[in-house]
Protein backbone atom coordinates (compact mmCIF):
# COMPACT_ATOMS: atom_id res chain seq x y z
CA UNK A 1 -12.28 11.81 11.50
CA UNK A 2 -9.36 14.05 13.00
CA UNK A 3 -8.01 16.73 11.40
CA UNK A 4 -4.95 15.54 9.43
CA UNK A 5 -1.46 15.53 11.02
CA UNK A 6 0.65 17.98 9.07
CA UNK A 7 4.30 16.81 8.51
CA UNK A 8 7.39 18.00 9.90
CA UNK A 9 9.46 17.91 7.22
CA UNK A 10 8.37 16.75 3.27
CA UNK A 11 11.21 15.99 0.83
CA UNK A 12 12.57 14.24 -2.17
CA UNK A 13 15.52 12.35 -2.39
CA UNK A 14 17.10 11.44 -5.80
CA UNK A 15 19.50 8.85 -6.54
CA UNK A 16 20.94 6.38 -9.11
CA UNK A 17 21.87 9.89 -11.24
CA UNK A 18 24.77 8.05 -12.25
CA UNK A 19 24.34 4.61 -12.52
CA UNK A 20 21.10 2.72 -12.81
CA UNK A 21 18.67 1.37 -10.00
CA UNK A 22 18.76 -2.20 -11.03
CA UNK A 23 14.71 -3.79 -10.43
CA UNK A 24 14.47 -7.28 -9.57
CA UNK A 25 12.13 -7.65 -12.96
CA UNK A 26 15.48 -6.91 -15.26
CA UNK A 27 15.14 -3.55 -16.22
CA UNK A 28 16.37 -0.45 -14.34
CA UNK A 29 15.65 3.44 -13.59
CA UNK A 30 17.92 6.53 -14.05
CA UNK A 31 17.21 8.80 -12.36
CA UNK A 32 15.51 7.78 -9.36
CA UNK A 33 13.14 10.47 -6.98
CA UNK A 34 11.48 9.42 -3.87
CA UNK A 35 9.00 11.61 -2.19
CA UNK A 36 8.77 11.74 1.48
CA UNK A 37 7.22 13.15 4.79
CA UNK A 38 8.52 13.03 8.17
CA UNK A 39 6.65 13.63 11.37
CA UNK A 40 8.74 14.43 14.19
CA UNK A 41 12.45 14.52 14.69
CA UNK A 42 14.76 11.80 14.86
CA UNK A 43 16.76 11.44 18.27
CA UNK A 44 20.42 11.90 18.64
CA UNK A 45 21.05 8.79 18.32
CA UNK A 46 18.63 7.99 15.30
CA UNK A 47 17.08 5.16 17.71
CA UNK A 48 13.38 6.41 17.35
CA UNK A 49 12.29 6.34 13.53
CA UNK A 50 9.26 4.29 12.36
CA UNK A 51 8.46 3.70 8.77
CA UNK A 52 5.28 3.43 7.59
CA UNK A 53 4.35 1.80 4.25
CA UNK A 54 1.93 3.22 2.86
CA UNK A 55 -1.28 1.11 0.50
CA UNK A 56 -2.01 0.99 -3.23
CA UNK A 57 -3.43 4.84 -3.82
CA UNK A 58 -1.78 6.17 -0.67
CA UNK A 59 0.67 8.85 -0.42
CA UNK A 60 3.86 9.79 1.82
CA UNK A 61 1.73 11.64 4.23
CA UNK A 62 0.33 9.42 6.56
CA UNK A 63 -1.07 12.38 8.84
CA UNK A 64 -3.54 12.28 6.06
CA UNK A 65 -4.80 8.79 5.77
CA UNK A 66 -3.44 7.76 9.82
CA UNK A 67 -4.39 10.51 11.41
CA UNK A 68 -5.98 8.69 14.56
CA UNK A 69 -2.91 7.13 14.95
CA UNK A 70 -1.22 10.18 16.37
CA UNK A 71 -1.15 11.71 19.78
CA UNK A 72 -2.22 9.14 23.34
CA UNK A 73 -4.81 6.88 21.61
CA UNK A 74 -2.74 5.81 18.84
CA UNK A 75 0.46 4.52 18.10
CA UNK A 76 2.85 7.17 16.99
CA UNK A 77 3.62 9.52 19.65
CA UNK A 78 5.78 12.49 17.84
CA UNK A 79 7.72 13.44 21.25
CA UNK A 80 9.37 9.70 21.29
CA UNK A 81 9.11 8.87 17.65
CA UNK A 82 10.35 9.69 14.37
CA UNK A 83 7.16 8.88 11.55
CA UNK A 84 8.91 8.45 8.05
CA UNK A 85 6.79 7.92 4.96
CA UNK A 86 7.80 7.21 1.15
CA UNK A 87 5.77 7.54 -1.77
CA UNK A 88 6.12 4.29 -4.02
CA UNK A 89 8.56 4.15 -6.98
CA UNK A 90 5.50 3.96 -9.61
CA UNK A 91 2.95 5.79 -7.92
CA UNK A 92 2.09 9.46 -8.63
CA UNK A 93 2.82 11.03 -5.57
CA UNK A 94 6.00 12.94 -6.38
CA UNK A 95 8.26 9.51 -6.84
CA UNK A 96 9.60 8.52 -9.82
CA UNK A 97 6.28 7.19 -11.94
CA UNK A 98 4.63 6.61 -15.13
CA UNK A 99 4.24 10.43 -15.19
CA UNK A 100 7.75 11.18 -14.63
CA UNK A 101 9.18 12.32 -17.40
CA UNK A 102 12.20 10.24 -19.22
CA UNK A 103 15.79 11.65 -19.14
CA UNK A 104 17.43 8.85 -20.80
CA UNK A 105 17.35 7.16 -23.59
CA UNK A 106 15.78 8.68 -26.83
CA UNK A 107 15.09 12.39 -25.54
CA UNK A 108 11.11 12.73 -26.55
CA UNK A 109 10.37 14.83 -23.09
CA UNK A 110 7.61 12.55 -22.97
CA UNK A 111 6.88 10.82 -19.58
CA UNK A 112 7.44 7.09 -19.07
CA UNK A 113 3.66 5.87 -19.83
CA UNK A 114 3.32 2.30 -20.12
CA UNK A 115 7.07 1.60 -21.07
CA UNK A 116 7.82 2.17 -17.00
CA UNK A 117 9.16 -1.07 -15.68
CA UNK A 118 8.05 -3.49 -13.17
CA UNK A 119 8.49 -2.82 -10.08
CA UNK A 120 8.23 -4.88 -7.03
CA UNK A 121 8.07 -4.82 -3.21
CA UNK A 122 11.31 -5.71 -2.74
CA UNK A 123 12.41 -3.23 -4.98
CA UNK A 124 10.35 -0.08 -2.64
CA UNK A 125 12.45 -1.44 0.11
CA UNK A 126 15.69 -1.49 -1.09
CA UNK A 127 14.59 2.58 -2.35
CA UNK A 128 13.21 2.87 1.05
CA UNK A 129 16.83 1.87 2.58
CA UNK A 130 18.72 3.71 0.40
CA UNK A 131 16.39 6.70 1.80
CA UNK A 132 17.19 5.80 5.60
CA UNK A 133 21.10 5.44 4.85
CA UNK A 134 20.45 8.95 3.64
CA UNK A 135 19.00 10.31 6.78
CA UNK A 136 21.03 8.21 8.95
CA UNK A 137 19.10 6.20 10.01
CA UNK A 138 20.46 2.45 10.46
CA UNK A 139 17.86 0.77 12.34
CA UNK A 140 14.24 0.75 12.82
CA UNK A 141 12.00 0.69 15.71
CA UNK A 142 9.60 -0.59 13.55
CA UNK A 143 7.98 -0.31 10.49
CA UNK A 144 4.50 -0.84 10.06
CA UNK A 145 1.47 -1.36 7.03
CA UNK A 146 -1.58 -1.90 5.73
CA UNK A 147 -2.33 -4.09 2.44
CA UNK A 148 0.76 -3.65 0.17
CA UNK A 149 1.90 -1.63 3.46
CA UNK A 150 1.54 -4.63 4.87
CA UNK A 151 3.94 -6.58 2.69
CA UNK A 152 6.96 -4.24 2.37
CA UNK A 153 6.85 -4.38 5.91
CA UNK A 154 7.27 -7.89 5.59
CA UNK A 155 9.88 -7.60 3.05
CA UNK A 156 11.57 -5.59 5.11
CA UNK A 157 11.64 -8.24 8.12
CA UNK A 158 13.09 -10.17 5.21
CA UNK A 159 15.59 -8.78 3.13
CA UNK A 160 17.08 -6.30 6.03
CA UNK A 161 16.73 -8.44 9.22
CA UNK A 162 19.14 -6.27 11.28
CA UNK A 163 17.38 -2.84 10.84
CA UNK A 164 14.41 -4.25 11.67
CA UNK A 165 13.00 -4.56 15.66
CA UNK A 166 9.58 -4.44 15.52
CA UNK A 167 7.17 -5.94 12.19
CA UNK A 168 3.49 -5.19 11.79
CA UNK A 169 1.42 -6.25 8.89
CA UNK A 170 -2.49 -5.18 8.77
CA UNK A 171 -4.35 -6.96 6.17
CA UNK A 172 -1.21 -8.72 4.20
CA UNK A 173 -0.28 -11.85 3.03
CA UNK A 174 0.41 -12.96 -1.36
CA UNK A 175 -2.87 -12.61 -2.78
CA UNK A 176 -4.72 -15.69 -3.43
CA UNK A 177 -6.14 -16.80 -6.62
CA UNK A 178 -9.27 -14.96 -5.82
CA UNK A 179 -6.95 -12.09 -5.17
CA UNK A 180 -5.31 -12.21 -8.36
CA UNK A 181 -8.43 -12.45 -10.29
CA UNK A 182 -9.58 -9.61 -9.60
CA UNK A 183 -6.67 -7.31 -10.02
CA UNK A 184 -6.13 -8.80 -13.28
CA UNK A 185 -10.07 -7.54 -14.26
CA UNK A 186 -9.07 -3.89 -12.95
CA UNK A 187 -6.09 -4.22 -15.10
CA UNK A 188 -8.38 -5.38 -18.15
CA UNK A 189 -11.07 -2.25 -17.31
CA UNK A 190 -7.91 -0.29 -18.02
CA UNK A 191 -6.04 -0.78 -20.57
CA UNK A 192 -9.23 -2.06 -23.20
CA UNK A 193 -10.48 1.49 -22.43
CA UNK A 194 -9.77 3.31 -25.61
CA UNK A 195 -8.27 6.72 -24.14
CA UNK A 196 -5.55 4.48 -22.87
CA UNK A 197 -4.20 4.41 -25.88
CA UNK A 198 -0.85 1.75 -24.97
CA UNK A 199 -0.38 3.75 -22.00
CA UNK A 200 0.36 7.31 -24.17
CA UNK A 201 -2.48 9.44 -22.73
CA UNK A 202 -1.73 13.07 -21.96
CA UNK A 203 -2.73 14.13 -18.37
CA UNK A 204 -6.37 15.08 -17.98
CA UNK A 205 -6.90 12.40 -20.80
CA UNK A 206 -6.17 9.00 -19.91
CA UNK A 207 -8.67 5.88 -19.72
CA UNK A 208 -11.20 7.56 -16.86
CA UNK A 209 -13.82 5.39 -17.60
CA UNK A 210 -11.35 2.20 -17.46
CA UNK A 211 -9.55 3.12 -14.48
CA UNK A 212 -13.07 4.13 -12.69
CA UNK A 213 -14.50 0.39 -13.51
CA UNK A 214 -11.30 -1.09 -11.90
CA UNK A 215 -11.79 1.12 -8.89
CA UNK A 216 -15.45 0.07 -8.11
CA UNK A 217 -13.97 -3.59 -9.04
CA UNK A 218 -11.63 -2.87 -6.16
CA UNK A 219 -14.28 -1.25 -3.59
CA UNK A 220 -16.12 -4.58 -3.70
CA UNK A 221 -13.17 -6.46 -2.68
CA UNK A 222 -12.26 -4.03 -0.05
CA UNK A 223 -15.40 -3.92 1.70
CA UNK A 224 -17.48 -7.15 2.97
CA UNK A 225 -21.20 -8.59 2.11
CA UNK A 226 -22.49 -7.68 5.90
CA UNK A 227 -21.39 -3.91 5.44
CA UNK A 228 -23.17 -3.41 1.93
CA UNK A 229 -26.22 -5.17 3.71
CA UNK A 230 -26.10 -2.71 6.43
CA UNK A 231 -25.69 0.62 4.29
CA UNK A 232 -27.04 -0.53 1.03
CA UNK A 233 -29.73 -3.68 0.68
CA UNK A 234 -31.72 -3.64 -2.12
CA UNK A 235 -32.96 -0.26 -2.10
CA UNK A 236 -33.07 2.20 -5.42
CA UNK A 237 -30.55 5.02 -5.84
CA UNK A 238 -31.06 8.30 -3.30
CA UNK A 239 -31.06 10.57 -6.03
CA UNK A 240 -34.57 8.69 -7.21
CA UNK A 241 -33.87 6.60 -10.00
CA UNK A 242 -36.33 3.32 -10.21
CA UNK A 243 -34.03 -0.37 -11.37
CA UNK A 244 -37.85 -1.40 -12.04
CA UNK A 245 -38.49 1.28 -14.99
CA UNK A 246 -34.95 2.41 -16.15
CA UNK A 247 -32.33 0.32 -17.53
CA UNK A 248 -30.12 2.77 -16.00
CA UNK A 249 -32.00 3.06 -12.74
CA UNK A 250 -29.27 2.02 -10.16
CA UNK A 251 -29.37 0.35 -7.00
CA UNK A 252 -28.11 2.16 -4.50
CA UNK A 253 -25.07 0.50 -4.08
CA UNK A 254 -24.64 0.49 -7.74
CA UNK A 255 -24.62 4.07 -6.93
CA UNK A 256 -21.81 3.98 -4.50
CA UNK A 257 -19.63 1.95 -6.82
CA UNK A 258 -20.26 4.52 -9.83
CA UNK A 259 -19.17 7.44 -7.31
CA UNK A 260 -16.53 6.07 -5.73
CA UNK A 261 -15.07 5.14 -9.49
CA UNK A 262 -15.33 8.41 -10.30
CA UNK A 263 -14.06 10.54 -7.73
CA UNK A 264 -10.46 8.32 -7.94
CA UNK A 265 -10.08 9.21 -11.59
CA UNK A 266 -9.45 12.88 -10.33
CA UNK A 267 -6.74 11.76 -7.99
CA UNK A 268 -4.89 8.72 -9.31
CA UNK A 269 -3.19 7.60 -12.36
CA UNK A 270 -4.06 4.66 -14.67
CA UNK A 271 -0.91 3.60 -15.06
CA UNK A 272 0.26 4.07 -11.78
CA UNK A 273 -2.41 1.53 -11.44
CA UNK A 274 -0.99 -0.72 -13.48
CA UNK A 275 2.18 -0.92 -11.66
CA UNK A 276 1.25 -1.18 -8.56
CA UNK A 277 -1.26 -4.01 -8.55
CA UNK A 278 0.96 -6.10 -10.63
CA UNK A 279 3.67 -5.24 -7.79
CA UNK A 280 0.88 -6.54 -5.03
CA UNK A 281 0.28 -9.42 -7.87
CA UNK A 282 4.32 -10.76 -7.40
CA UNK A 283 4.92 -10.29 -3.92
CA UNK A 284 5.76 -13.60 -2.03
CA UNK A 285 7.86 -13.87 0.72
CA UNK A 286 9.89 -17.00 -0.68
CA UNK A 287 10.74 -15.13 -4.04
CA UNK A 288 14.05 -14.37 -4.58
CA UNK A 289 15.15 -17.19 -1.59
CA UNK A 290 15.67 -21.08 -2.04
CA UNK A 291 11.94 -21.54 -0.26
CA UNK A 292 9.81 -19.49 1.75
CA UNK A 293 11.14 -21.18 5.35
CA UNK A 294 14.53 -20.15 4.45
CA UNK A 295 13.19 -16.56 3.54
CA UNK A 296 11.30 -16.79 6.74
CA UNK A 297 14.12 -18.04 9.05
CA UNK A 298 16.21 -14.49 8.11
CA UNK A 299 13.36 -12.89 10.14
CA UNK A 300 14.92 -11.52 13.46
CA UNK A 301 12.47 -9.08 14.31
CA UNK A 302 9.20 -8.93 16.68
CA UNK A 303 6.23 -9.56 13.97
CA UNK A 304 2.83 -9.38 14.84
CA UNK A 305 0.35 -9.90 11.73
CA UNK A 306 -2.97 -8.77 11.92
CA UNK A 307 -5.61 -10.40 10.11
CA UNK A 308 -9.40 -8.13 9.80
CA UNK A 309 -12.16 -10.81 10.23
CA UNK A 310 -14.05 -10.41 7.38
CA UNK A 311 -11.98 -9.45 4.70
CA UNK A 312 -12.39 -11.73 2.08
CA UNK A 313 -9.38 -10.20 -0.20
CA UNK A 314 -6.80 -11.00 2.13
CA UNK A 315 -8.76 -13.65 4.31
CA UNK A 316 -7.27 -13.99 7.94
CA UNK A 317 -6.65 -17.71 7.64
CA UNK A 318 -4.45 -17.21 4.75
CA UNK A 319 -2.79 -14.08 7.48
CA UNK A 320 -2.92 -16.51 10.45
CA UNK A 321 -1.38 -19.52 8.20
CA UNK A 322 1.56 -17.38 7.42
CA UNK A 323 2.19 -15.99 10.93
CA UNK A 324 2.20 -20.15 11.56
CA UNK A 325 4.82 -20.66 9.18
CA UNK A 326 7.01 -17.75 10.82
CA UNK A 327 6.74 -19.51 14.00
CA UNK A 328 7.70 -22.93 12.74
CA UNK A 329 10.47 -20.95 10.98
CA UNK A 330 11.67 -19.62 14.37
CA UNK A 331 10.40 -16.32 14.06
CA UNK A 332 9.25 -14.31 17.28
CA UNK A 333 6.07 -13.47 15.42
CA UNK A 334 1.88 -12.75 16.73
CA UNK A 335 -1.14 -13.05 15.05
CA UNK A 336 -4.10 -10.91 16.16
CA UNK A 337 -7.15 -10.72 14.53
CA UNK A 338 -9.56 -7.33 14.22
CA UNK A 339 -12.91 -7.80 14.76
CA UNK A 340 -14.92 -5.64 11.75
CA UNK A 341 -17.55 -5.05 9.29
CA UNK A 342 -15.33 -3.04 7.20
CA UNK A 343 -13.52 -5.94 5.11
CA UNK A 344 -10.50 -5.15 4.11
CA UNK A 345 -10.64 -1.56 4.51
CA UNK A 346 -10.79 -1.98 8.06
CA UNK A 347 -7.14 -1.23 8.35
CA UNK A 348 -8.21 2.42 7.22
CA UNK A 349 -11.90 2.38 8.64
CA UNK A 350 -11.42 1.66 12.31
CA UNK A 351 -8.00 2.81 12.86
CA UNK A 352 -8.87 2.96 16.77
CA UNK A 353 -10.02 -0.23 16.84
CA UNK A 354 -6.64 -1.87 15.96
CA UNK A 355 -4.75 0.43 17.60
CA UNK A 356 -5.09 -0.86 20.97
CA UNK A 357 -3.52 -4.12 19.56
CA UNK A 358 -0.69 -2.64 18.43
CA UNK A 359 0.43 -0.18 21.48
CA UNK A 360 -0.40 -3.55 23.27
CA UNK A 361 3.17 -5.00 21.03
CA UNK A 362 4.86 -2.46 20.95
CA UNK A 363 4.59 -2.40 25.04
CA UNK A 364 5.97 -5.22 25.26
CA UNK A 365 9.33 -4.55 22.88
CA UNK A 366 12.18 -5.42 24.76
């Protein structure tokens, strides 16, 4: 992998200091801090910015997670464009989270915990655009994603059709029942861990056992049956344990799952967690509209949805079906489908392998 893409410029921008951010779920925030990076500089004319949207654990900088996207083989080239990242309301990034500490209200100095409110996609974009009015920016070349990347950017195409020209989704589409199955399990691993205790853990603390059981719940889903063939089979664990003799001999994949659990607890938050999936959970492109074809029909921007062949969270019929209904809806939307072993994770794995199909759309904005 490349070295990652330092950003230009990283900042926060608070609102709502006054009056409260209103969330589509009935509650509210006050204050409100968004972390963010930008890579590049925005034109004269503030013609040139992208936004990228960044997945479930992700953060603002996107030279981190993206970096083959940079430069002439990928998509963002920093001396045309303008690469703007936010870290999610909820997350634990440097936006307002679980961690955040309350100022209103009863004044314990405690943070948030589990009493933060639910947030939704809509709700990141309308923080997102309150961001851009803030850095002048009033329209988009395009904003792009990955998983719930994928459906903010959709949201976007949605609820702000005219600062919108260009709309790519990787991986996105509302979960299917499958889907939300298994976020609801991670959610379970979580909070019947013990050291969760409702959400009031200190830092350091919290349910690492729970929120390592939903991330190996999660790795399964991300990944696809041919890939764990390939790199796992059937054999024992590296380190030398024996399944045949031990009860807790592992596999090795079992292995893989136990690691992969347990280096996130060092980097993410359980309740962050929470909020997030459950925000991934509600997202549908028809709520808050009469149906989804009159949600659909605000679309006026390019959209191209890409669909990763064998991800079996968000399966690329259920991707393909949905760039259907855009057309029948009168959008000017694509569907392109990425050919990989990776599952889901594909939009992260093999970067340069979608990449062509993008600069390939992109080419071709009027």
């Amino acid at each position: 992998m490349p070295e990652s893409i330092q950003p230009t410029y990283e900042g926060d921008f608070g609102f709502a200091e006054d009056e409260p951010f209103p969330l589509e779920s009935g509650g509210s925030l006050r204050p409100v801090n968004l972390h963010y990076a930008v890579y590049g500089a925005l034109s004269e004319r503030r013609d040139n910015a992208i936004l990228v949207c960044h997945a479930l654990s992700l953060s603002a900088r996107v030279g981190n997670w993206w970096p083959q996207l940079f430069g002439e083989h990928g998509i963002f080239d920093l001396s045309r464009d303008c690469v703007i990242c936010v870290n999610l309301i909820g997350s634990c990034y440097g936006s307002t989270g679980p961690q955040t500490i309350q100022q209103t209200g009863p004044a314990t100095g405690r943070p948030f915990g589990a009493s933060f409110p639910i947030v939704t996609v809509r709700d990141w974009v309308r923080s997102q655009a309150l961001l851009l009015d803030h850095l002048g920016v009033e329209r988009l070349r395009a904003v792009i994603g990955g998983s719930i990347g994928g459906m903010q950017a959709i949201q976007w195409a949605i609820d702000r059709p005219g600062r919108v020209e260009n709309c790519i989704a990787i991986g996105a589409a509302p979960l299917t029942a499958m889907g939300l199955a298994l976020n609801h399990l991670q959610r379970l691993a979580i909070v019947n861990d013990a050291k969760w205790r409702n959400g009031e853990y200190e830092v350091g603390e919290g349910p690492n056992a729970g929120l390592a059981l939903a991330r190996s719940v999660a790795m399964i889903s991300y990944k696809s049956e041919k890939l764990f063939a390939e790199r796992f089979a059937r054999n024992p664990n590296r380190n030398g344990e024996d399944p045949l003799r031990s009860f807790t001999g592992r596999y090795d994949i079992g292995g893989y799952l136990d690691y992969q659990g347990a280096i996130f607890t060092s980097r993410f938050d359980a309740n962050s967690y929470l909020i997030i999936t459950k925000a991934m959970d509600n997202f549908h492109p028809a709520r808050g509209y009469e149906s989804e074809r009159v949600a659909l029909e605000r679309v006026k921007a390019r959209v191209l949805m890409v669909g990763i062949s064998s991800d079996w969270l968000f399966p690329p019929g259920e991707i393909k079906a949905l760039a259907e209904r855009m057309i029948a809806s009168g959008v000017d939307a694509k569907y392109a489908e990425l050919q990989s072993t990776h599952g889901h994770d594909g939009f992260l794995a093999e970067p340069d392998a979608f990449a062509p199909i993008v600069r390939k759309f992109l080419s071709n904005a009027g």
